[in-house]
PDB file of N, CA and C in Angstrom:
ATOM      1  N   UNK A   1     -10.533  23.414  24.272  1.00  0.00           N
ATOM      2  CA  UNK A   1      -9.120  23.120  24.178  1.00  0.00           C
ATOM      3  C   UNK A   1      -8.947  21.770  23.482  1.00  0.00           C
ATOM      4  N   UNK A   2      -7.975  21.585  22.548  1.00  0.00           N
ATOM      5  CA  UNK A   2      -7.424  20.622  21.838  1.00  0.00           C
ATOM      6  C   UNK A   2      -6.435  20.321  22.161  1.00  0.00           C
ATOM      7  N   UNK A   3      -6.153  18.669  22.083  1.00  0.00           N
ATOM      8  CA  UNK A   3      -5.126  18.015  22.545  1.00  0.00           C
ATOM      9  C   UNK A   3      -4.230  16.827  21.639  1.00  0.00           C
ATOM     10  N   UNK A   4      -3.522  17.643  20.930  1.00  0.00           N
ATOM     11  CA  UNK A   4      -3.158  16.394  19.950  1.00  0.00           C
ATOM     12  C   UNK A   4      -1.868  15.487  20.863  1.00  0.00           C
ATOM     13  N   UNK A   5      -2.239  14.334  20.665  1.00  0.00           N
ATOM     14  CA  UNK A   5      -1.337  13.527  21.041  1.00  0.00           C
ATOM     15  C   UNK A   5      -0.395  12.626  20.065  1.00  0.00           C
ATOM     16  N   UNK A   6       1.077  13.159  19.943  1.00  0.00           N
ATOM     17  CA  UNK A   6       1.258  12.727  18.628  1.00  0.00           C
ATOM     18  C   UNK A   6       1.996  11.064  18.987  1.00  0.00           C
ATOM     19  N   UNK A   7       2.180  10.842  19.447  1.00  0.00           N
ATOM     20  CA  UNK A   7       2.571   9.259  20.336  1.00  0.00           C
ATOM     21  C   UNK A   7       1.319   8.350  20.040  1.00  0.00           C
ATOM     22  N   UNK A   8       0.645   8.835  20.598  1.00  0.00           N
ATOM     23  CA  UNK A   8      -0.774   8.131  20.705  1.00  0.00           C
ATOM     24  C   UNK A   8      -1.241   7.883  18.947  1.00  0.00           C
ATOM     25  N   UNK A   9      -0.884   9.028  17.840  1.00  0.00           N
ATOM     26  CA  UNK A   9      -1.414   9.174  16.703  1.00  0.00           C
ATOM     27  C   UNK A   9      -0.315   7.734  16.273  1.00  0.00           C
ATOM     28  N   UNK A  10       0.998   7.788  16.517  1.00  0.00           N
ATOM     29  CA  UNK A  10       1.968   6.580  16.199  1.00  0.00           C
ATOM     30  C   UNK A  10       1.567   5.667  15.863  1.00  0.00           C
ATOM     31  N   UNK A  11       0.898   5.540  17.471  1.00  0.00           N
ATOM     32  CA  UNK A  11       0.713   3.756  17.628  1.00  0.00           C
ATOM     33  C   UNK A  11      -0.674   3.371  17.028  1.00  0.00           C
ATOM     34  N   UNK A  12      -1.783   4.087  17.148  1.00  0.00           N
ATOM     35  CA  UNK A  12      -2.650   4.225  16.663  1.00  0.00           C
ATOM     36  C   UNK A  12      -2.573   3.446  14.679  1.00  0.00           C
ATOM     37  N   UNK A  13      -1.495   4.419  14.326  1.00  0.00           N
ATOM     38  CA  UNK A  13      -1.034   4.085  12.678  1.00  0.00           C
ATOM     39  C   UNK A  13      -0.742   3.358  12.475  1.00  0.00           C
ATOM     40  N   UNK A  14       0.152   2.718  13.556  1.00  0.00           N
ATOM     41  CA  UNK A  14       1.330   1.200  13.569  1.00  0.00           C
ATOM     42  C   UNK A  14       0.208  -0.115  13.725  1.00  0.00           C
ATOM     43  N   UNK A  15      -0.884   0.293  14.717  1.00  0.00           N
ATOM     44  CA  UNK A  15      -1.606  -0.960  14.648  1.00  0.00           C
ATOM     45  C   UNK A  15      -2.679  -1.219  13.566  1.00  0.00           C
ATOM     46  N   UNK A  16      -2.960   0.134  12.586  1.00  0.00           N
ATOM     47  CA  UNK A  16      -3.765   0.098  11.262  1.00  0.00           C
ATOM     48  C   UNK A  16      -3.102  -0.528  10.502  1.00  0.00           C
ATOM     49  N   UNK A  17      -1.896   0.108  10.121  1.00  0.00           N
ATOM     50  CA  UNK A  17      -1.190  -0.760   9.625  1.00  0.00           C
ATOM     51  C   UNK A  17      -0.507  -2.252   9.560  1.00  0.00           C
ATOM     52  N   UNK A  18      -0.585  -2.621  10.372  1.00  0.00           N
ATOM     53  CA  UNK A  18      -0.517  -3.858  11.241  1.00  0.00           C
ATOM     54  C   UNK A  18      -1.632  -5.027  10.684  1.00  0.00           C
ATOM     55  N   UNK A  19      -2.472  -3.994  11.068  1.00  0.00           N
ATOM     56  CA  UNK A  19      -4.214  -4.773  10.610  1.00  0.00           C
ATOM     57  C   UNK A  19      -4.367  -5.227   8.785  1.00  0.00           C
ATOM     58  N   UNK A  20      -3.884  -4.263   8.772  1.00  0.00           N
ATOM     59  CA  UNK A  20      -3.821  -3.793   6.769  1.00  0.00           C
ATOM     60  C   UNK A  20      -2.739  -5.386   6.132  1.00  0.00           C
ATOM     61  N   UNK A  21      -1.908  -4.990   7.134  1.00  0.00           N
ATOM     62  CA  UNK A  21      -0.815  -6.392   6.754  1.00  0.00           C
ATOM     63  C   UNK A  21      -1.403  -7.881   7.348  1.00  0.00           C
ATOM     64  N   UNK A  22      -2.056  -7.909   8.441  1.00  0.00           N
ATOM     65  CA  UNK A  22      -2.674  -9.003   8.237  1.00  0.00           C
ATOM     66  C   UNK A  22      -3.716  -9.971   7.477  1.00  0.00           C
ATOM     67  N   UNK A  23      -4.236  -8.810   7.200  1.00  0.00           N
ATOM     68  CA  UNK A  23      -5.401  -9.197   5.704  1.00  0.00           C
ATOM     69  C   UNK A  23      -4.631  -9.433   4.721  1.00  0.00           C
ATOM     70  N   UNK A  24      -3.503  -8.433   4.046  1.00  0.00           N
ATOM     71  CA  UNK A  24      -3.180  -9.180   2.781  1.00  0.00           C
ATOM     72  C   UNK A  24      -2.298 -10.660   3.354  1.00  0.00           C
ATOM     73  N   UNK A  25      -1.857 -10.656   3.873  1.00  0.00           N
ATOM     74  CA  UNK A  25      -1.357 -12.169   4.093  1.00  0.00           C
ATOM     75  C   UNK A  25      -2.328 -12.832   4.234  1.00  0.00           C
ATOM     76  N   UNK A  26      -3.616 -12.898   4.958  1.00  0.00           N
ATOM     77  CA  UNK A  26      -4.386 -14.135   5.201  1.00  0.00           C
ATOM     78  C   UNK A  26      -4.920 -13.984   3.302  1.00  0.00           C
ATOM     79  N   UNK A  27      -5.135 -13.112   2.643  1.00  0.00           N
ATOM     80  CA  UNK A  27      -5.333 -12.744   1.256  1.00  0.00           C
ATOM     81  C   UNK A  27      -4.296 -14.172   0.596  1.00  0.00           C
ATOM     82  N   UNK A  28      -3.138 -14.074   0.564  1.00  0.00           N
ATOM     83  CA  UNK A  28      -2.216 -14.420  -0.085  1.00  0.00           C
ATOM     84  C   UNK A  28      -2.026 -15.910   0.212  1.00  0.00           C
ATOM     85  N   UNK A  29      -2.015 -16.211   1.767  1.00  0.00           N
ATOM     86  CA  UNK A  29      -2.598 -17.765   1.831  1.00  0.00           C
ATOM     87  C   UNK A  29      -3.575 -18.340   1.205  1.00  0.00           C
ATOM     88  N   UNK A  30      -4.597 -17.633   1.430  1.00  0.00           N
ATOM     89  CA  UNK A  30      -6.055 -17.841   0.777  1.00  0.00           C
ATOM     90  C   UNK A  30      -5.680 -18.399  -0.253  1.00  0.00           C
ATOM     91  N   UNK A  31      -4.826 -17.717  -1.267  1.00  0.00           N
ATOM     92  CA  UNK A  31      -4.586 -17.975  -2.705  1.00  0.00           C
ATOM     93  C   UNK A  31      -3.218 -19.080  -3.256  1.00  0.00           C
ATOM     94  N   UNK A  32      -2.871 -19.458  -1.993  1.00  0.00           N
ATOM     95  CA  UNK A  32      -1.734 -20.360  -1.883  1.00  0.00           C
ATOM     96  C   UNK A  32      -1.693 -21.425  -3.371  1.00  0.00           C
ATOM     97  N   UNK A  33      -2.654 -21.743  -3.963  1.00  0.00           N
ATOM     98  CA  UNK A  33      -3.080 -22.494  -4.947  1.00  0.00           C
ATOM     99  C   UNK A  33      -3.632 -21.876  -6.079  1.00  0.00           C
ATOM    100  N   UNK A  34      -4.093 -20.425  -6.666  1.00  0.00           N
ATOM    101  CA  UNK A  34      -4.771 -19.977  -7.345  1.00  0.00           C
ATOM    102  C   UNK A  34      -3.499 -19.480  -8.598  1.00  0.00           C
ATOM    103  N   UNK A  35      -4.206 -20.288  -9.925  1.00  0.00           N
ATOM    104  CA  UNK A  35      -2.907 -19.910 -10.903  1.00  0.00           C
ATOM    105  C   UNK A  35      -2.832 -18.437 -11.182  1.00  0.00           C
ATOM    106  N   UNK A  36      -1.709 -18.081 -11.120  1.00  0.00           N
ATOM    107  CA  UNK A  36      -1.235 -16.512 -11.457  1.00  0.00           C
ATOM    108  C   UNK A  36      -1.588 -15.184 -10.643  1.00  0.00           C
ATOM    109  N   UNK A  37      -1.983 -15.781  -9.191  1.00  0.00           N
ATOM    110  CA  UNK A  37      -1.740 -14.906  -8.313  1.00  0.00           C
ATOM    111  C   UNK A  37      -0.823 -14.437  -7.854  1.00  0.00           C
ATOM    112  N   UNK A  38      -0.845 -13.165  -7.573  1.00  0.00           N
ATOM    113  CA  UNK A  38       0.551 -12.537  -7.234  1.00  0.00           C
ATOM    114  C   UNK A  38       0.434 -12.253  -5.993  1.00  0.00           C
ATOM    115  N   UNK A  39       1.484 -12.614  -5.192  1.00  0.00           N
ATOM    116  CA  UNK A  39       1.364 -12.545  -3.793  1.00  0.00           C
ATOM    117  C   UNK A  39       1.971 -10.917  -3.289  1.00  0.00           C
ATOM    118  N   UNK A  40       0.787  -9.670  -2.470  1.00  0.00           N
ATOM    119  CA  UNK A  40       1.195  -8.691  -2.281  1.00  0.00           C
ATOM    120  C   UNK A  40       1.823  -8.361  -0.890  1.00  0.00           C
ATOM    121  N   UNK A  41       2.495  -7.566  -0.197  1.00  0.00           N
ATOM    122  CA  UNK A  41       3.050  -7.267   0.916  1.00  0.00           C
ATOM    123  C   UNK A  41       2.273  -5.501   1.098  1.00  0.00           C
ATOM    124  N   UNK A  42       2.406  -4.993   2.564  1.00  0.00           N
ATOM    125  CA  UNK A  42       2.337  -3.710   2.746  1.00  0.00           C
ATOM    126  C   UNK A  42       3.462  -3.353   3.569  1.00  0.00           C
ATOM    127  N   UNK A  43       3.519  -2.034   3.356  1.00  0.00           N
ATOM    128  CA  UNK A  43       4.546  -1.092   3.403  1.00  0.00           C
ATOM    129  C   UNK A  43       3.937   0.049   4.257  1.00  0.00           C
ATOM    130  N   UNK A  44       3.660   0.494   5.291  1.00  0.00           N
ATOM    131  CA  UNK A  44       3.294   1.193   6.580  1.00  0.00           C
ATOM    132  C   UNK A  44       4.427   2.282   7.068  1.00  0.00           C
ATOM    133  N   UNK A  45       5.817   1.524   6.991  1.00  0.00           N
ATOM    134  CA  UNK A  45       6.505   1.368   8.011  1.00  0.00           C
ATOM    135  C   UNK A  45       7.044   3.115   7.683  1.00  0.00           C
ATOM    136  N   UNK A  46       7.167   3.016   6.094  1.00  0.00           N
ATOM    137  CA  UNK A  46       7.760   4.135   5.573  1.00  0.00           C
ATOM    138  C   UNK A  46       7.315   5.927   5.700  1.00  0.00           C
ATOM    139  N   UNK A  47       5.747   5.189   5.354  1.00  0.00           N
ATOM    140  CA  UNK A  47       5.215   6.689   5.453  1.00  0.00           C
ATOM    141  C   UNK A  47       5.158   7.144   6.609  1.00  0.00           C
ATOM    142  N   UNK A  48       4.988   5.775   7.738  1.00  0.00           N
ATOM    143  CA  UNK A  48       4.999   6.602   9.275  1.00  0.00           C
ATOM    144  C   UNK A  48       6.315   6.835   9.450  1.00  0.00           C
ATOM    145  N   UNK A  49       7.246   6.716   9.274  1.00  0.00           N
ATOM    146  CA  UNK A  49       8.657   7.189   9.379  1.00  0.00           C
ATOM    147  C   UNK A  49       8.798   8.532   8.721  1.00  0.00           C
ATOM    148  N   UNK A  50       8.451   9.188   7.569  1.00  0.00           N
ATOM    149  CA  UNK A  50       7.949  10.009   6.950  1.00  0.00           C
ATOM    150  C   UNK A  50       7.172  11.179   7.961  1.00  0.00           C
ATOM    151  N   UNK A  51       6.117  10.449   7.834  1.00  0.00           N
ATOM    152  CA  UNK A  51       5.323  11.372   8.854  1.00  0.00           C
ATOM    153  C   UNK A  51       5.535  11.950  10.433  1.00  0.00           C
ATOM    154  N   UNK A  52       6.812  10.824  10.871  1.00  0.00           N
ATOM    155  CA  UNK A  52       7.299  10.964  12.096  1.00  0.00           C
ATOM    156  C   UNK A  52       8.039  12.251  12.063  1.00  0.00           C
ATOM    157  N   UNK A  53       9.408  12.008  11.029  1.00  0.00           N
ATOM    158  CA  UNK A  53      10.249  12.970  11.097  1.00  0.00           C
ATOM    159  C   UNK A  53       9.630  14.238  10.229  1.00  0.00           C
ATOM    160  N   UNK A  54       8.328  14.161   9.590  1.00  0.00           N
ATOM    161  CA  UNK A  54       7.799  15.902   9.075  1.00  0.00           C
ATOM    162  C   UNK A  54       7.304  16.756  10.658  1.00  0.00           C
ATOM    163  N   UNK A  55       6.818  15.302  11.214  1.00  0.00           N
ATOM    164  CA  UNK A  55       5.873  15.885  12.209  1.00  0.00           C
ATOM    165  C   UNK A  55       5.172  16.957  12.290  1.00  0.00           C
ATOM    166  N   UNK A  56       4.264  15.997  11.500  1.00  0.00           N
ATOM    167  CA  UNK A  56       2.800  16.854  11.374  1.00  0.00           C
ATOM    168  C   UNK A  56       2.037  16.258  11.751  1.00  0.00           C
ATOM    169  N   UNK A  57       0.823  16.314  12.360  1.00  0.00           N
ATOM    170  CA  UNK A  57       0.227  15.578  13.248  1.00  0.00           C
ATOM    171  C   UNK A  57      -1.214  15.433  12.177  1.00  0.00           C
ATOM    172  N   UNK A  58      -1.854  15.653  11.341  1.00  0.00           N
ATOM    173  CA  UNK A  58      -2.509  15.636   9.998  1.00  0.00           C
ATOM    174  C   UNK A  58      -1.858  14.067   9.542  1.00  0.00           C
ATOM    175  N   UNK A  59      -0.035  14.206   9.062  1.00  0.00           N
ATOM    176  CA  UNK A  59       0.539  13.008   8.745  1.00  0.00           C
ATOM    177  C   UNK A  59       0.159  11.977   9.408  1.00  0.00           C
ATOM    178  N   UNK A  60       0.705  11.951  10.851  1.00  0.00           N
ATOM    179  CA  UNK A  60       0.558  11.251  11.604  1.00  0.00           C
ATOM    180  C   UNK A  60      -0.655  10.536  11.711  1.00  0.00           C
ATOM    181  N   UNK A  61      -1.855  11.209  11.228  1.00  0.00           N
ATOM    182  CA  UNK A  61      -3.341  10.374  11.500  1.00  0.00           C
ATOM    183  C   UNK A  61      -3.343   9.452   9.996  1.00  0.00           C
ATOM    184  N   UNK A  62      -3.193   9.532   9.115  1.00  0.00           N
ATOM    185  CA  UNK A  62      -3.060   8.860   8.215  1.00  0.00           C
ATOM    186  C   UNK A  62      -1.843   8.872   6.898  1.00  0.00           C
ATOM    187  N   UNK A  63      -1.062   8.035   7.306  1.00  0.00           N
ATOM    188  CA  UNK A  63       0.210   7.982   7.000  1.00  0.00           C
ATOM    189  C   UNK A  63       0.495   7.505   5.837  1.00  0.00           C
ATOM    190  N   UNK A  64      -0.484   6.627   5.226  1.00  0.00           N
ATOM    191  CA  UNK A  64      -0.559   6.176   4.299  1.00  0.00           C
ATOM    192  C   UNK A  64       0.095   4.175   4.548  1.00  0.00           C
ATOM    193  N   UNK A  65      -0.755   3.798   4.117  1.00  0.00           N
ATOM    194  CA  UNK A  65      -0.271   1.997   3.826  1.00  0.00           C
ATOM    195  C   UNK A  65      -0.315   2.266   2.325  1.00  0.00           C
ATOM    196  N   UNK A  66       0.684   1.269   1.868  1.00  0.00           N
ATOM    197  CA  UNK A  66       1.270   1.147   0.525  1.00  0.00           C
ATOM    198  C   UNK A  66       1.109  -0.554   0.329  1.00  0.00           C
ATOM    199  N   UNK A  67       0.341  -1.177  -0.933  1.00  0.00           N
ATOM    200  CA  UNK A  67       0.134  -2.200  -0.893  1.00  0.00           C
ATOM    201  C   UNK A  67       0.971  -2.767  -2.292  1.00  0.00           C
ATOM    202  N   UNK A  68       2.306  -3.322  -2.413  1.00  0.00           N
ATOM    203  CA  UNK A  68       3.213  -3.673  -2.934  1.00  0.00           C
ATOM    204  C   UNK A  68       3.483  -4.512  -3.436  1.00  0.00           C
ATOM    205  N   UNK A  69       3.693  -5.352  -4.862  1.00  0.00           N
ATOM    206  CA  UNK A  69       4.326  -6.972  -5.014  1.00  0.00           C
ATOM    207  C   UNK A  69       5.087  -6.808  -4.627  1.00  0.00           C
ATOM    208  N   UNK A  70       5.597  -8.479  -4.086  1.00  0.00           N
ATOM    209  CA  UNK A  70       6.277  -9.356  -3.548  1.00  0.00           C
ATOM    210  C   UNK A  70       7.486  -9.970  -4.679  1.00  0.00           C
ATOM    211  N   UNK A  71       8.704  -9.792  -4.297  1.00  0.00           N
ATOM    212  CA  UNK A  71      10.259 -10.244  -5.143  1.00  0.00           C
ATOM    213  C   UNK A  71       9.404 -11.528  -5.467  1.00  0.00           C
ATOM    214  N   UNK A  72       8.895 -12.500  -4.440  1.00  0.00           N
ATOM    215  CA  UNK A  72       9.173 -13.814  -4.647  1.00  0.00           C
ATOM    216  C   UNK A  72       9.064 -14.607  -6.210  1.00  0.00           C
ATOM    217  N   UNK A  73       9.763 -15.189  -6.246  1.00  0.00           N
ATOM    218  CA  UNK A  73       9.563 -15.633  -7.570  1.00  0.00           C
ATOM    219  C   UNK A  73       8.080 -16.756  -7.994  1.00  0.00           C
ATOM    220  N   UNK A  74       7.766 -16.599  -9.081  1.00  0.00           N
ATOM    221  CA  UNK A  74       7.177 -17.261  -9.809  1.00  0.00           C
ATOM    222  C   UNK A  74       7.030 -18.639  -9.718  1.00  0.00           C
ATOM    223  N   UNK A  75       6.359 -19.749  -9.291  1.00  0.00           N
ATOM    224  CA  UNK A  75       6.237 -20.836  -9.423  1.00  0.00           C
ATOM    225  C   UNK A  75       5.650 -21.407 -11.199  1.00  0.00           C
ATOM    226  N   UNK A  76       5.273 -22.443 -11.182  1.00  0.00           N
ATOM    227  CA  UNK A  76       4.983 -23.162 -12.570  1.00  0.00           C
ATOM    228  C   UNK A  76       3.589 -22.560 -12.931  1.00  0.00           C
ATOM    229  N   UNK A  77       2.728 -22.366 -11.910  1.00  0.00           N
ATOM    230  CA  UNK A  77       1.421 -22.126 -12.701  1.00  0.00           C
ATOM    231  C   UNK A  77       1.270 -20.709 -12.355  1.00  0.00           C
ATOM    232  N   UNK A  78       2.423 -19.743 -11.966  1.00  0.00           N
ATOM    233  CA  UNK A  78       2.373 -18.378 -12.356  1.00  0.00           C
ATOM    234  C   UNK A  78       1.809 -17.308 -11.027  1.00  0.00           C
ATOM    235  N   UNK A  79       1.900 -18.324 -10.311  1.00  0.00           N
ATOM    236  CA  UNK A  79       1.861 -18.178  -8.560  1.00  0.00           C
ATOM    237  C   UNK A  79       2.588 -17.812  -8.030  1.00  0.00           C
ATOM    238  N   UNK A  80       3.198 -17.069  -6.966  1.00  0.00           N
ATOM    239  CA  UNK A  80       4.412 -16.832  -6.591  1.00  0.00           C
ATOM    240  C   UNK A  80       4.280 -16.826  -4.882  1.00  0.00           C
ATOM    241  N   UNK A  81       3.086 -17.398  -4.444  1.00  0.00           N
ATOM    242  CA  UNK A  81       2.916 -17.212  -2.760  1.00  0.00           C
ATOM    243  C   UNK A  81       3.460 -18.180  -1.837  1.00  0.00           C
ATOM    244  N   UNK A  82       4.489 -17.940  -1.353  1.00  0.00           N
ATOM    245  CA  UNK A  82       5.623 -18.362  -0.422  1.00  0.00           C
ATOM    246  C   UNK A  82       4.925 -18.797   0.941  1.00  0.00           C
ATOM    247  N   UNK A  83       4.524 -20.191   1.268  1.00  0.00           N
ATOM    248  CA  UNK A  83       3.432 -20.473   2.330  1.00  0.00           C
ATOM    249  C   UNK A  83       4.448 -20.223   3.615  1.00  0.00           C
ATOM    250  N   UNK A  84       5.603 -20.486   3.719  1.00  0.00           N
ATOM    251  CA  UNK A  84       6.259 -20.902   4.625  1.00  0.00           C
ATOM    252  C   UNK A  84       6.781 -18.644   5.128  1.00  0.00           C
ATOM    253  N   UNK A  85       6.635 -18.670   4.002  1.00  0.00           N
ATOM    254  CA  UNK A  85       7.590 -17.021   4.173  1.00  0.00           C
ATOM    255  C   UNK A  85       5.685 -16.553   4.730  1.00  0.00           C
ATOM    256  N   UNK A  86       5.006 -16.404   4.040  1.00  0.00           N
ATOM    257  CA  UNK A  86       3.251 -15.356   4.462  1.00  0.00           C
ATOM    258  C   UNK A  86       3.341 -16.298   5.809  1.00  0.00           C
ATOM    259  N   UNK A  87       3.466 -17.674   6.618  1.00  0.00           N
ATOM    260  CA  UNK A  87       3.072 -18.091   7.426  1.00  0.00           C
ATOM    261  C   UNK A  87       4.156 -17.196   8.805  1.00  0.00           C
ATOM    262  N   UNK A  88       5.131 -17.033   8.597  1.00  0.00           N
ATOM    263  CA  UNK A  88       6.511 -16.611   9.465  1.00  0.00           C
ATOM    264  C   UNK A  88       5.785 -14.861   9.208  1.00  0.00           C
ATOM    265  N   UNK A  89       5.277 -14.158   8.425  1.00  0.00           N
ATOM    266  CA  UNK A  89       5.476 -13.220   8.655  1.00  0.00           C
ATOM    267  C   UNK A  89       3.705 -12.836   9.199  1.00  0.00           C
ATOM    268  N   UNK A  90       2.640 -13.206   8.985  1.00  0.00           N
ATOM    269  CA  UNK A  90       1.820 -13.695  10.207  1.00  0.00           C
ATOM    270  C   UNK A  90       1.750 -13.561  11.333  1.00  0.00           C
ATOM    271  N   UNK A  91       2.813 -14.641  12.079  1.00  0.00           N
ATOM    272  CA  UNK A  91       3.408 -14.689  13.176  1.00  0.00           C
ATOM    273  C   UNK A  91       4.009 -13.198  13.754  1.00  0.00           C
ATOM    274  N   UNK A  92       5.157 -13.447  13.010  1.00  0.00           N
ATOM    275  CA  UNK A  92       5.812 -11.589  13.539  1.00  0.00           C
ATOM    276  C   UNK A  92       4.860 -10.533  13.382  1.00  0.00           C
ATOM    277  N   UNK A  93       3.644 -10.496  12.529  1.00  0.00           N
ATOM    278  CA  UNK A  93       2.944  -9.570  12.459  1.00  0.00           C
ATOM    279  C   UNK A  93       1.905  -9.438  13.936  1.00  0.00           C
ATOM    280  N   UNK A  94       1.445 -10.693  14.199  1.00  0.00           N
ATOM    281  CA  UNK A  94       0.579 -11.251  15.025  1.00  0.00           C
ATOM    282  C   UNK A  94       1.416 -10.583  16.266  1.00  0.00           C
ATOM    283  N   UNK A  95       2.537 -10.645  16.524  1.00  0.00           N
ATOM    284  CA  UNK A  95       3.912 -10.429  17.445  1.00  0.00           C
ATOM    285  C   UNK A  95       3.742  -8.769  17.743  1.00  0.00           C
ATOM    286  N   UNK A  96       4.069  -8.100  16.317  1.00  0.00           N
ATOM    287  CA  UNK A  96       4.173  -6.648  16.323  1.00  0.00           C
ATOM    288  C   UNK A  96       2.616  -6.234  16.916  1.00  0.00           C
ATOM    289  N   UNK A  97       1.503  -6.994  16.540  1.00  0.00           N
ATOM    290  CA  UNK A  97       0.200  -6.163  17.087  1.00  0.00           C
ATOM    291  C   UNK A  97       0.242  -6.386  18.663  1.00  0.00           C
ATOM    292  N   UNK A  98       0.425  -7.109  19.145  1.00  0.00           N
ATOM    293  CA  UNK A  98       0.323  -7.704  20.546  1.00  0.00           C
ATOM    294  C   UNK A  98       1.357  -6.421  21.584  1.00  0.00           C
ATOM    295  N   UNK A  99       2.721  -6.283  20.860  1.00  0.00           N
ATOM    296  CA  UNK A  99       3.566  -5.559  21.118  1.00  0.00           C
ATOM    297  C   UNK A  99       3.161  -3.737  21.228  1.00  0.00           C
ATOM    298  N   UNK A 100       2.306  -3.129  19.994  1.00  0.00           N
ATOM    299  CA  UNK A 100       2.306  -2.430  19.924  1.00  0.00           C
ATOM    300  C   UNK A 100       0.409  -1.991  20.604  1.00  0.00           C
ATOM    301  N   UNK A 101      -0.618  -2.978  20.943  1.00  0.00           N
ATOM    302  CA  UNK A 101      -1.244  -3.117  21.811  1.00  0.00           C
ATOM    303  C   UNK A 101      -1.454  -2.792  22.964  1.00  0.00           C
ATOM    304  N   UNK A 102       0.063  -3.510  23.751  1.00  0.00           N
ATOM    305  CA  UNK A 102       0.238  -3.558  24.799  1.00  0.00           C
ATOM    306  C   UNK A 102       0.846  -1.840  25.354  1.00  0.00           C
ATOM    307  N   UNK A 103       1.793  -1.567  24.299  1.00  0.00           N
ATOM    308  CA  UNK A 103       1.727   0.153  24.352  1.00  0.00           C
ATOM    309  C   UNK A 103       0.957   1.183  24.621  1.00  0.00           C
ATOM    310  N   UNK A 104       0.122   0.953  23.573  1.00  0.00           N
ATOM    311  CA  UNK A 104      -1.634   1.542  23.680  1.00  0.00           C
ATOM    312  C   UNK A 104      -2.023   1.419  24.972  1.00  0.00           C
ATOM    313  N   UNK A 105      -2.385   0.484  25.427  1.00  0.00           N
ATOM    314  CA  UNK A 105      -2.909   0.120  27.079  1.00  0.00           C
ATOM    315  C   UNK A 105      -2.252   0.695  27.688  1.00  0.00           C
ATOM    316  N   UNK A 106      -0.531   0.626  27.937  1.00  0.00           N
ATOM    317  CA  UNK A 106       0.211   1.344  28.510  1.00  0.00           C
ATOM    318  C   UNK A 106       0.016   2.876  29.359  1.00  0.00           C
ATOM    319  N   UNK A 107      -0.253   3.482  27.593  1.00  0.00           N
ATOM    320  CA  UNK A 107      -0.066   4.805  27.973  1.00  0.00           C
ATOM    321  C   UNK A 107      -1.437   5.096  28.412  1.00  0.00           C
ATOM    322  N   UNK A 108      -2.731   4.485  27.735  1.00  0.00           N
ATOM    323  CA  UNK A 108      -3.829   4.664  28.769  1.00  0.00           C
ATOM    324  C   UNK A 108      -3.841   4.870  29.933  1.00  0.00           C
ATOM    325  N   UNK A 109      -3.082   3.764  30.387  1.00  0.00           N
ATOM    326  CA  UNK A 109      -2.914   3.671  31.835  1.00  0.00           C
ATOM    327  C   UNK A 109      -2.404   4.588  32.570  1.00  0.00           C
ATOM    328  N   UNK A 110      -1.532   5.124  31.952  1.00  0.00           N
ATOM    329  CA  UNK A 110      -0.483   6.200  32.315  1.00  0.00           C
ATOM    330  C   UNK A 110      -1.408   7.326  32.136  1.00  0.00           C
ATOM    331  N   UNK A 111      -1.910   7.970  31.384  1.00  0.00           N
ATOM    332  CA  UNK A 111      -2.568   8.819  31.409  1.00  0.00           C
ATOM    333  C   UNK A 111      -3.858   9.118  32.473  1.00  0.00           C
ATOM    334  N   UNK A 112      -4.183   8.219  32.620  1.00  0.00           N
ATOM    335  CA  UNK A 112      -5.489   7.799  33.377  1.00  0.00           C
ATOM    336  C   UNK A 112      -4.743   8.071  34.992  1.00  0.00           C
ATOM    337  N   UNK A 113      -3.698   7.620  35.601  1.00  0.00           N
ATOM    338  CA  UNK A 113      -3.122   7.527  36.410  1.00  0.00           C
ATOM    339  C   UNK A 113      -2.369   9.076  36.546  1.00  0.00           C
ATOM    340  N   UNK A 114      -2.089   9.730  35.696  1.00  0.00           N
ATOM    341  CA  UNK A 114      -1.366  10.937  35.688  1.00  0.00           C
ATOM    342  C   UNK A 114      -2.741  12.203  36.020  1.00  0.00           C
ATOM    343  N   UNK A 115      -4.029  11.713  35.323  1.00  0.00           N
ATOM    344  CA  UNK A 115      -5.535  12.632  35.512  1.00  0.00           C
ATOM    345  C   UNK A 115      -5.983  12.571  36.917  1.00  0.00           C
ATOM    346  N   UNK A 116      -5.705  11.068  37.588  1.00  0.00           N
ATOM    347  CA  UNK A 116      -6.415  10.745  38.403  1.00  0.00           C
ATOM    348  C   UNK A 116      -5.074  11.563  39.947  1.00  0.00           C
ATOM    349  N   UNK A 117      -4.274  12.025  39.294  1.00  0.00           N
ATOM    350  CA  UNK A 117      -3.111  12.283  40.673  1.00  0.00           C
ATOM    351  C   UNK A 117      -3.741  13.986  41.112  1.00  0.00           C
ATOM    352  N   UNK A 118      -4.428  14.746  40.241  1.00  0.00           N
ATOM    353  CA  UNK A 118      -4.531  15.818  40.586  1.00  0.00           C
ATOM    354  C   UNK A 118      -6.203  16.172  40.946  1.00  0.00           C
TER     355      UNK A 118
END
């Protein structure tokens, strides 16, 4: 017997993605100084939204991350990495994993507790 859990496949995506966005930012700091780097962002949010409302559970396991330039504009030596904007979104990212973590554990728990009643 098979058991897809499509909740579990969610959060699972949300914290890959999550992960995916923390690398290119520590990426983009890294390069805070490097002439004519272009500072990139990812995009997660969409395909799992996508994949939510096809609901397909195939989708759901890999949803796709999308790795995107950044509006920000151009500095003088052709740089465009926003220390103050990659440092704030870091943070909220750092925020969203902790958040969506703590979910994960959650429903472990819950599950574990729902196996263990019968």
């Amino acid at each position: 017997m098979s058991f897809v859990d499509p909740v579990g496949s969610v959060l699972h995506s949300a914290l890959d993605g999550l992960a995916t966005r923390q690398t290119v930012i520590a990426d983009n700091i890294a390069n805070v100084d490097t002439p004519n780097y272009r500072a990139t962002t990812v995009d997660f949010e969409t395909n799992l939204r996508r994949a939510i409302e096809g609901g397909s559970a195939a989708e759901l396991d890999a949803p796709g991350i999308d790795t995107v330039a950044t509006s920000t504009p151009v500095g003088a030596n052709g740089n465009n990495v926003d220390l103050r904007k990659e440092t704030m979104a870091a943070m909220q990212t750092s925020y969203q994993q902790q958040v969506v973590g703590r979910a994960i554990s959650d429903r472990h728990n819950l599950v574990i507790t729902a196996a263990s009643a019968h």
